[in-house]
N, C-alpha and C. Protein backbone atom coordinates (compact mmCIF):
# COMPACT_ATOMS: atom_id res chain seq x y z
N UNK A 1 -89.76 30.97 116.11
CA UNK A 1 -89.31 32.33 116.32
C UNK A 1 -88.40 32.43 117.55
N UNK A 2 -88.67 31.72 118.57
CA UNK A 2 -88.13 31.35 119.65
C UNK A 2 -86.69 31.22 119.36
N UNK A 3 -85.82 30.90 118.47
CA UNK A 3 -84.53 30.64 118.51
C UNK A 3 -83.85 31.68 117.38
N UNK A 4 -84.90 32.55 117.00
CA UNK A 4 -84.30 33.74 116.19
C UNK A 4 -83.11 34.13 117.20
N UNK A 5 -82.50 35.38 116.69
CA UNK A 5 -81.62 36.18 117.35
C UNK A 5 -81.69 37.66 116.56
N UNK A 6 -81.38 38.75 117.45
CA UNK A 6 -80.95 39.93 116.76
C UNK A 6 -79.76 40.23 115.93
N UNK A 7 -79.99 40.77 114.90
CA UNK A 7 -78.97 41.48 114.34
C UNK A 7 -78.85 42.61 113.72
N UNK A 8 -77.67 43.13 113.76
CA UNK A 8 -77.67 44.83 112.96
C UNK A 8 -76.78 44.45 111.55
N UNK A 9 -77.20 45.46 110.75
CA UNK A 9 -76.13 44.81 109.39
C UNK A 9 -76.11 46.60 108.92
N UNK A 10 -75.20 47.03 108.43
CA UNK A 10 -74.82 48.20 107.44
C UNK A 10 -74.60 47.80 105.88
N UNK A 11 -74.67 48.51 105.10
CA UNK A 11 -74.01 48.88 103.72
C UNK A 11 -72.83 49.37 103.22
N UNK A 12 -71.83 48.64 103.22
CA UNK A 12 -70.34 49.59 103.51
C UNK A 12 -70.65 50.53 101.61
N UNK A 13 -70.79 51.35 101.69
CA UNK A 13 -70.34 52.64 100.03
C UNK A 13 -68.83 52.58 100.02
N UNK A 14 -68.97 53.01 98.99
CA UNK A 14 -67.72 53.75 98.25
C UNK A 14 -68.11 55.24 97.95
N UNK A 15 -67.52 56.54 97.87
CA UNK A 15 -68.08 57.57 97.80
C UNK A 15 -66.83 58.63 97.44
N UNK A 16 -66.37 58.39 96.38
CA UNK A 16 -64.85 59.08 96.30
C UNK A 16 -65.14 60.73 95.96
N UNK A 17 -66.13 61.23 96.13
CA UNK A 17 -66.18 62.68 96.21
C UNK A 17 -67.33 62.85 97.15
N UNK A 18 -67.32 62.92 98.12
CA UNK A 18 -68.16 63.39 99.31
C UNK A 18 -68.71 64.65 99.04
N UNK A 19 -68.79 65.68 98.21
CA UNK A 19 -69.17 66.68 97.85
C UNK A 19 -70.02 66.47 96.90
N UNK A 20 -70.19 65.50 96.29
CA UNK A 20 -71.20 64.94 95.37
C UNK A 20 -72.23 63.95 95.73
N UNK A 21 -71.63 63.29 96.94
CA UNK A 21 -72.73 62.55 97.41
C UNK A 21 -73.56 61.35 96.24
N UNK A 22 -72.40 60.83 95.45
CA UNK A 22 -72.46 59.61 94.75
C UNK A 22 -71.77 58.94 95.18
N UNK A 23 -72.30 57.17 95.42
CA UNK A 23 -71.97 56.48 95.90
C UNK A 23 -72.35 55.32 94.64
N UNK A 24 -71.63 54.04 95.58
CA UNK A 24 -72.39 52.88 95.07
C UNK A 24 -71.89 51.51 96.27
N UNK A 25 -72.46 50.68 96.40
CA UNK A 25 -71.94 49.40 97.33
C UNK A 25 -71.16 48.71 96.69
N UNK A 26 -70.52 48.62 98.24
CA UNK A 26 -69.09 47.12 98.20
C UNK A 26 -69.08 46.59 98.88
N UNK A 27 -70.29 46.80 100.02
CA UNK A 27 -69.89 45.84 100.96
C UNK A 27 -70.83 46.13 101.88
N UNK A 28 -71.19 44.29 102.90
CA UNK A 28 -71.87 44.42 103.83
C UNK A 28 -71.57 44.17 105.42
N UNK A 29 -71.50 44.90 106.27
CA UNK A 29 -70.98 44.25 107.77
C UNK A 29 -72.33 44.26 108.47
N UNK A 30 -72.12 42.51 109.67
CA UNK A 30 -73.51 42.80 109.95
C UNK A 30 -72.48 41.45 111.75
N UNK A 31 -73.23 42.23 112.31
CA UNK A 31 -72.95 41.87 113.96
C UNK A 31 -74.42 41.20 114.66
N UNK A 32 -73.97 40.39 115.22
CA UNK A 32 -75.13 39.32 116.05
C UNK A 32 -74.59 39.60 117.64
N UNK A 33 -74.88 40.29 118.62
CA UNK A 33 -74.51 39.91 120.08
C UNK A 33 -74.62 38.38 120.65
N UNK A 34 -75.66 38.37 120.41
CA UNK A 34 -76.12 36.85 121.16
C UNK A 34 -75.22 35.65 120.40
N UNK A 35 -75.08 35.85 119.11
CA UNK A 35 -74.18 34.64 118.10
C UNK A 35 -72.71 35.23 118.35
N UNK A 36 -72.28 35.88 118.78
CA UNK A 36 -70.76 36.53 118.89
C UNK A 36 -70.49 36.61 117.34
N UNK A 37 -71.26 37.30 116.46
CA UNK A 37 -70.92 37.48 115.21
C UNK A 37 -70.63 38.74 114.91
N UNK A 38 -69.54 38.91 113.94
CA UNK A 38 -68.99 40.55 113.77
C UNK A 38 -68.11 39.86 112.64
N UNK A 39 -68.77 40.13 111.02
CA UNK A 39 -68.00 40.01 110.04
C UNK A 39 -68.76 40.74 108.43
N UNK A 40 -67.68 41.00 107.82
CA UNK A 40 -68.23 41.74 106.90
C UNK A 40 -67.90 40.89 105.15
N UNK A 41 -68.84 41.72 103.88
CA UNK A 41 -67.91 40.89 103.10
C UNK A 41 -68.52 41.94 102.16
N UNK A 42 -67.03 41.97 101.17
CA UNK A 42 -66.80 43.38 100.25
C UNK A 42 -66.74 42.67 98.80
N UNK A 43 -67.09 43.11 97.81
CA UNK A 43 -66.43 43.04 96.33
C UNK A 43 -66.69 44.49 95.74
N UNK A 44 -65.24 44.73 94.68
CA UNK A 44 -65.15 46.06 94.08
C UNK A 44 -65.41 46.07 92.74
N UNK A 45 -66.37 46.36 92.22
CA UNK A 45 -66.54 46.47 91.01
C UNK A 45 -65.76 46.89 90.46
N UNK A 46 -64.82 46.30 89.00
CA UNK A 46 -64.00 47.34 88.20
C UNK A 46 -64.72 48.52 87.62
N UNK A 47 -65.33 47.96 87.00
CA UNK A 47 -66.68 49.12 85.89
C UNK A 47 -66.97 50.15 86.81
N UNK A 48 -67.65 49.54 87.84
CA UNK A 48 -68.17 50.91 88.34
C UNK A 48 -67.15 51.55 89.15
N UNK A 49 -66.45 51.32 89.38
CA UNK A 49 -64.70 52.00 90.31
C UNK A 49 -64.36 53.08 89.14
N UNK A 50 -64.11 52.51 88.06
CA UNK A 50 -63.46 53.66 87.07
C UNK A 50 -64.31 54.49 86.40
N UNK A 51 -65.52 54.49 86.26
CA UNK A 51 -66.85 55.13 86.19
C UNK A 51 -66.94 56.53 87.06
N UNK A 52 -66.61 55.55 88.69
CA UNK A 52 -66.60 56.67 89.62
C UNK A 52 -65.47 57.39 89.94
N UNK A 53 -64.50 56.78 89.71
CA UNK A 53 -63.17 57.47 90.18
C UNK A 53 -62.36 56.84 89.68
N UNK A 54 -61.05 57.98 88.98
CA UNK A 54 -59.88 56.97 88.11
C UNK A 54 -58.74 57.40 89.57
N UNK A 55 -59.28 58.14 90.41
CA UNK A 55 -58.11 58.44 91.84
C UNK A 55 -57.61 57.20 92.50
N UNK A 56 -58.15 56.19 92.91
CA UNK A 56 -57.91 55.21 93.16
C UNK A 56 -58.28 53.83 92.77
N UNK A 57 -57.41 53.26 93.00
CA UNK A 57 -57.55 52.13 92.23
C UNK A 57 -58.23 50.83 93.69
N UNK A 58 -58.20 49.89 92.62
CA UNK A 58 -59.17 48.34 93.44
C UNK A 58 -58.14 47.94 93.95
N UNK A 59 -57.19 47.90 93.82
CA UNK A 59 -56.09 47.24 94.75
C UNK A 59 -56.17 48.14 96.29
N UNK A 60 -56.14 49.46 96.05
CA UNK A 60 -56.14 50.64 97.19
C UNK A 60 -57.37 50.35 97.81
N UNK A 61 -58.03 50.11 97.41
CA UNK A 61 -59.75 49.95 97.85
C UNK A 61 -59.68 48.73 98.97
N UNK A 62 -59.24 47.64 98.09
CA UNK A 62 -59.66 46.41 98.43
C UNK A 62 -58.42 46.32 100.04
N UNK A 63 -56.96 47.02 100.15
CA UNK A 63 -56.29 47.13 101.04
C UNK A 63 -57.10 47.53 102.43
N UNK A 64 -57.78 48.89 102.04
CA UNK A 64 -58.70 49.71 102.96
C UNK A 64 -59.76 48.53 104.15
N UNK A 65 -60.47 48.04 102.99
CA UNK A 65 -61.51 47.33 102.98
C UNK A 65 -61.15 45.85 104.12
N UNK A 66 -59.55 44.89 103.89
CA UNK A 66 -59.02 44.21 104.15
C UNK A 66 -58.51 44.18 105.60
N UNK A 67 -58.40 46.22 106.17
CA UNK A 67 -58.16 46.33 106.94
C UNK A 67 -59.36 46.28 108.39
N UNK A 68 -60.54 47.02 107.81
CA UNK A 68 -61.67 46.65 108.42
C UNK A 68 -62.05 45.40 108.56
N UNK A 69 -61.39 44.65 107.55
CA UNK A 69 -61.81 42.65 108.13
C UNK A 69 -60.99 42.16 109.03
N UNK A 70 -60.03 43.19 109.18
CA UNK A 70 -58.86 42.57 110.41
C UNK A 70 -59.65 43.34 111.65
N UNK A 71 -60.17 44.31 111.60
CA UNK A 71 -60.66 44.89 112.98
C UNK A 71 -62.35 44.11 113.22
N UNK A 72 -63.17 43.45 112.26
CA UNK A 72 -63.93 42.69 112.28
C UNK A 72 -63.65 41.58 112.99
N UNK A 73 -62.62 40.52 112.95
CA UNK A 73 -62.08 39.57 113.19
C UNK A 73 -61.51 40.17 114.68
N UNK A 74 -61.08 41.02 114.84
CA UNK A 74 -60.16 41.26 116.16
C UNK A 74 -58.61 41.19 115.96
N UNK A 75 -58.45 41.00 114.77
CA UNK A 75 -56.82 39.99 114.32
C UNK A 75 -55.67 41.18 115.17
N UNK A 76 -54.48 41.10 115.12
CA UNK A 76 -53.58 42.08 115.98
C UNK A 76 -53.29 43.17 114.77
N UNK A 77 -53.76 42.99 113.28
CA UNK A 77 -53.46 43.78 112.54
C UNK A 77 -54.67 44.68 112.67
N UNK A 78 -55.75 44.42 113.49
CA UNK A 78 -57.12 45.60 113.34
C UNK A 78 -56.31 47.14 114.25
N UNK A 79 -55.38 46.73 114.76
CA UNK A 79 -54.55 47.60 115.56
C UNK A 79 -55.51 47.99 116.97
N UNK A 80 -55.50 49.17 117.68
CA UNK A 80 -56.69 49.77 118.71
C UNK A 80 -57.78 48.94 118.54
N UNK A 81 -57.99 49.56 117.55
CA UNK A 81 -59.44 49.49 117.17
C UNK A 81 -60.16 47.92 117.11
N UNK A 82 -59.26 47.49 117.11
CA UNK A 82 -59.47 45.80 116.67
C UNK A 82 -59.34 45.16 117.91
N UNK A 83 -59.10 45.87 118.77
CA UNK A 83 -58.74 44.97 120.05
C UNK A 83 -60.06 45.64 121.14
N UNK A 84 -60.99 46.34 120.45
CA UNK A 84 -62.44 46.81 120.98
C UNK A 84 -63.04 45.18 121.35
N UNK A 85 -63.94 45.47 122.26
CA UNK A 85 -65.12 44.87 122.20
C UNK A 85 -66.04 44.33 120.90
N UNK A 86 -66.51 43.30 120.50
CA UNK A 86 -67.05 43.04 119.35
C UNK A 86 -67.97 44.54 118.55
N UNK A 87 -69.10 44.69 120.03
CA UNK A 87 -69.99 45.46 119.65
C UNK A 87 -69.50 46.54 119.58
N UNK A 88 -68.31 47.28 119.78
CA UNK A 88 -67.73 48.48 120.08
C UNK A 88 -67.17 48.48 118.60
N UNK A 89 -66.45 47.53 118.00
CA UNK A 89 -65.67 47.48 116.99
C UNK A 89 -67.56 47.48 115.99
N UNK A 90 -67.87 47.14 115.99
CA UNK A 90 -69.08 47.34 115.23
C UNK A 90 -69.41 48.62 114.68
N UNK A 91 -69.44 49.65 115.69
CA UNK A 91 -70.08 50.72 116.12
C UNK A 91 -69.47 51.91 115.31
N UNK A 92 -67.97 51.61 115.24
CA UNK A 92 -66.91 52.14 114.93
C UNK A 92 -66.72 52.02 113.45
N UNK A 93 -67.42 50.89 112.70
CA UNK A 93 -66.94 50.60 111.43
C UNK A 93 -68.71 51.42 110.75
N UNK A 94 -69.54 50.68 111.78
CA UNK A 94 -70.63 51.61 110.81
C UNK A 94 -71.05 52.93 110.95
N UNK A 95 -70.05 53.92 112.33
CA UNK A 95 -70.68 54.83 112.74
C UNK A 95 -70.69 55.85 111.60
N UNK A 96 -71.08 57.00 111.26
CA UNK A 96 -71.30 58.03 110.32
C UNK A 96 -69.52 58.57 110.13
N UNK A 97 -69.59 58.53 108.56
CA UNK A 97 -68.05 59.36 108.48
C UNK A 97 -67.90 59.77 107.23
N UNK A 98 -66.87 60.99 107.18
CA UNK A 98 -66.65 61.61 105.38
C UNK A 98 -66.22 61.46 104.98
N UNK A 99 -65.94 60.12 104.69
CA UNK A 99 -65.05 59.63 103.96
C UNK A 99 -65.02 58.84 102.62
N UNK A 100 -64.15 58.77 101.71
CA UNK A 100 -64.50 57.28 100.65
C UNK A 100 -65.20 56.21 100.93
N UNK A 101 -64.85 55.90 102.22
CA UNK A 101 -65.42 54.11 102.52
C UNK A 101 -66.97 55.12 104.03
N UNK A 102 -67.74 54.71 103.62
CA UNK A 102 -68.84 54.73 104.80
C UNK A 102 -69.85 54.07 104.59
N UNK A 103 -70.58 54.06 105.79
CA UNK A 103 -71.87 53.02 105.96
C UNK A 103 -72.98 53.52 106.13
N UNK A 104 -73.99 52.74 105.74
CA UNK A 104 -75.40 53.35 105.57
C UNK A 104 -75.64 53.00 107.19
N UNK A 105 -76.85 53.95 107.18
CA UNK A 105 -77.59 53.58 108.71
C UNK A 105 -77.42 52.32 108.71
N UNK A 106 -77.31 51.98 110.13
CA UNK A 106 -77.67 50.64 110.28
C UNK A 106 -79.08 50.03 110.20
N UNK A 107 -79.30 49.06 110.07
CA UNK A 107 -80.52 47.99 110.03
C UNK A 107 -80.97 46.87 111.06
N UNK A 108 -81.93 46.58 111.76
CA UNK A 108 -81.73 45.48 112.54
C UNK A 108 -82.93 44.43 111.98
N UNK A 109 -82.48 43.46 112.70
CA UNK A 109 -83.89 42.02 112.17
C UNK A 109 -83.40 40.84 113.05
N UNK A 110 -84.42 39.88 112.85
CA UNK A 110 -83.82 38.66 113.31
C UNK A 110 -83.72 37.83 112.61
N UNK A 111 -82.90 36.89 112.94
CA UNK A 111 -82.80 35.74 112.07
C UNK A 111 -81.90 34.38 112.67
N UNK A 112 -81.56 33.49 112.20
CA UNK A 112 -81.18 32.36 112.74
C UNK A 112 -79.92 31.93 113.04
N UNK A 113 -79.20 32.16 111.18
CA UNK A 113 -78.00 32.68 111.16
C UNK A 113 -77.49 33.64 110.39
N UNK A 114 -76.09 34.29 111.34
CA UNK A 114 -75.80 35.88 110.75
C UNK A 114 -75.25 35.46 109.84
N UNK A 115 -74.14 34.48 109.25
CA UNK A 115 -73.60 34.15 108.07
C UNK A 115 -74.28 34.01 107.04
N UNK A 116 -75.55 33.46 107.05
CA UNK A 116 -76.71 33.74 105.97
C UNK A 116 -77.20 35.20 105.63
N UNK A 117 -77.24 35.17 106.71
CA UNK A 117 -77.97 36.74 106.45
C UNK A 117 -76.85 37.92 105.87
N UNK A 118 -75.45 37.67 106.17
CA UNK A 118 -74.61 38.51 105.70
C UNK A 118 -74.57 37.94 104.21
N UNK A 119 -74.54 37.01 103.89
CA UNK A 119 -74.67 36.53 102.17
C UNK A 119 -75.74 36.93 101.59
N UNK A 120 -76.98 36.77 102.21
CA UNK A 120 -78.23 37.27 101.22
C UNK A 120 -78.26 38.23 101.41
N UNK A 121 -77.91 39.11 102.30
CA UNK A 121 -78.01 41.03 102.19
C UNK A 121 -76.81 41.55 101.16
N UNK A 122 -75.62 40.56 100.89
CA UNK A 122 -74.59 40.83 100.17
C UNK A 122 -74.70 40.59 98.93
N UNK A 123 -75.64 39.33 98.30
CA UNK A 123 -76.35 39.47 97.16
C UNK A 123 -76.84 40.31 96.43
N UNK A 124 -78.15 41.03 97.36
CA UNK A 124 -79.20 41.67 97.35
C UNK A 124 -78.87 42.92 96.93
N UNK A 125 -77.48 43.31 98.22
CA UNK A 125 -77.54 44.70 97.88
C UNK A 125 -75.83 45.17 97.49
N UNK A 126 -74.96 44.19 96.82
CA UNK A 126 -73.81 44.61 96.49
C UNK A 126 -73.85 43.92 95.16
N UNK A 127 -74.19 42.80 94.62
CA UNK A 127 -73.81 42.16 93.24
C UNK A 127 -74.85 42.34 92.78
């Protein structure tokens, strides 16, 4: 247990009418302080995209989505926001918002490694 570490992980939704408050997952971001980890990982269902919304399409989605992996990463395309602090840029991607793309409360646990743990929570709770 001794060499666990903390981590927080979110549920990135999709939610193309916020007035309806239907959703479904695409994605998981999950941050380690102690591991310097801050990365997320998305897939868009076709079926359920056009199910939920013929307004936008998976290409538009997956752009959105592409851009939060640049502010995950820090890359110079995360723009401001990407040039945060790991945990700051964290904070920012899962904080509460009304939008198409938002995140569930966050979650915390420990574990060994965050790259695992971002795959089996991405299993679990997106495919």
């Amino acid at each position: 247990m001794q060499d666990k570490v903390t981590f927080e992980y979110a549920i990135i939704r999709f939610m193309p009418k916020v007035e309806r408050e239907e959703f479904f997952n695409i994605g998981v971001i999950v941050f380690s302080k102690r591991k310097k980890f801050l990365a997320l990982k998305y897939h868009v269902d076709a079926k359920k995209l056009a199910a939920f919304s013929c307004e936008i399409t998976r290409d538009e989605l997956n752009t959105y989505l592409h851009a939060w992996e640049n502010i995950c990463k820090g890359a110079p395309h995360g723009g401001k926001i990407g040039m945060f602090e790991r945990s700051d840029r964290f904070r920012w991607l899962a904080a509460s918002k009304s939008t198409m793309i938002l995140c569930s409360p966050t979650h915390a646990g420990l574990c060994d490694d965050p790259q695992q743990e971002l795959d089996d929570i991405f299993e679990k709770y997106v495919l």
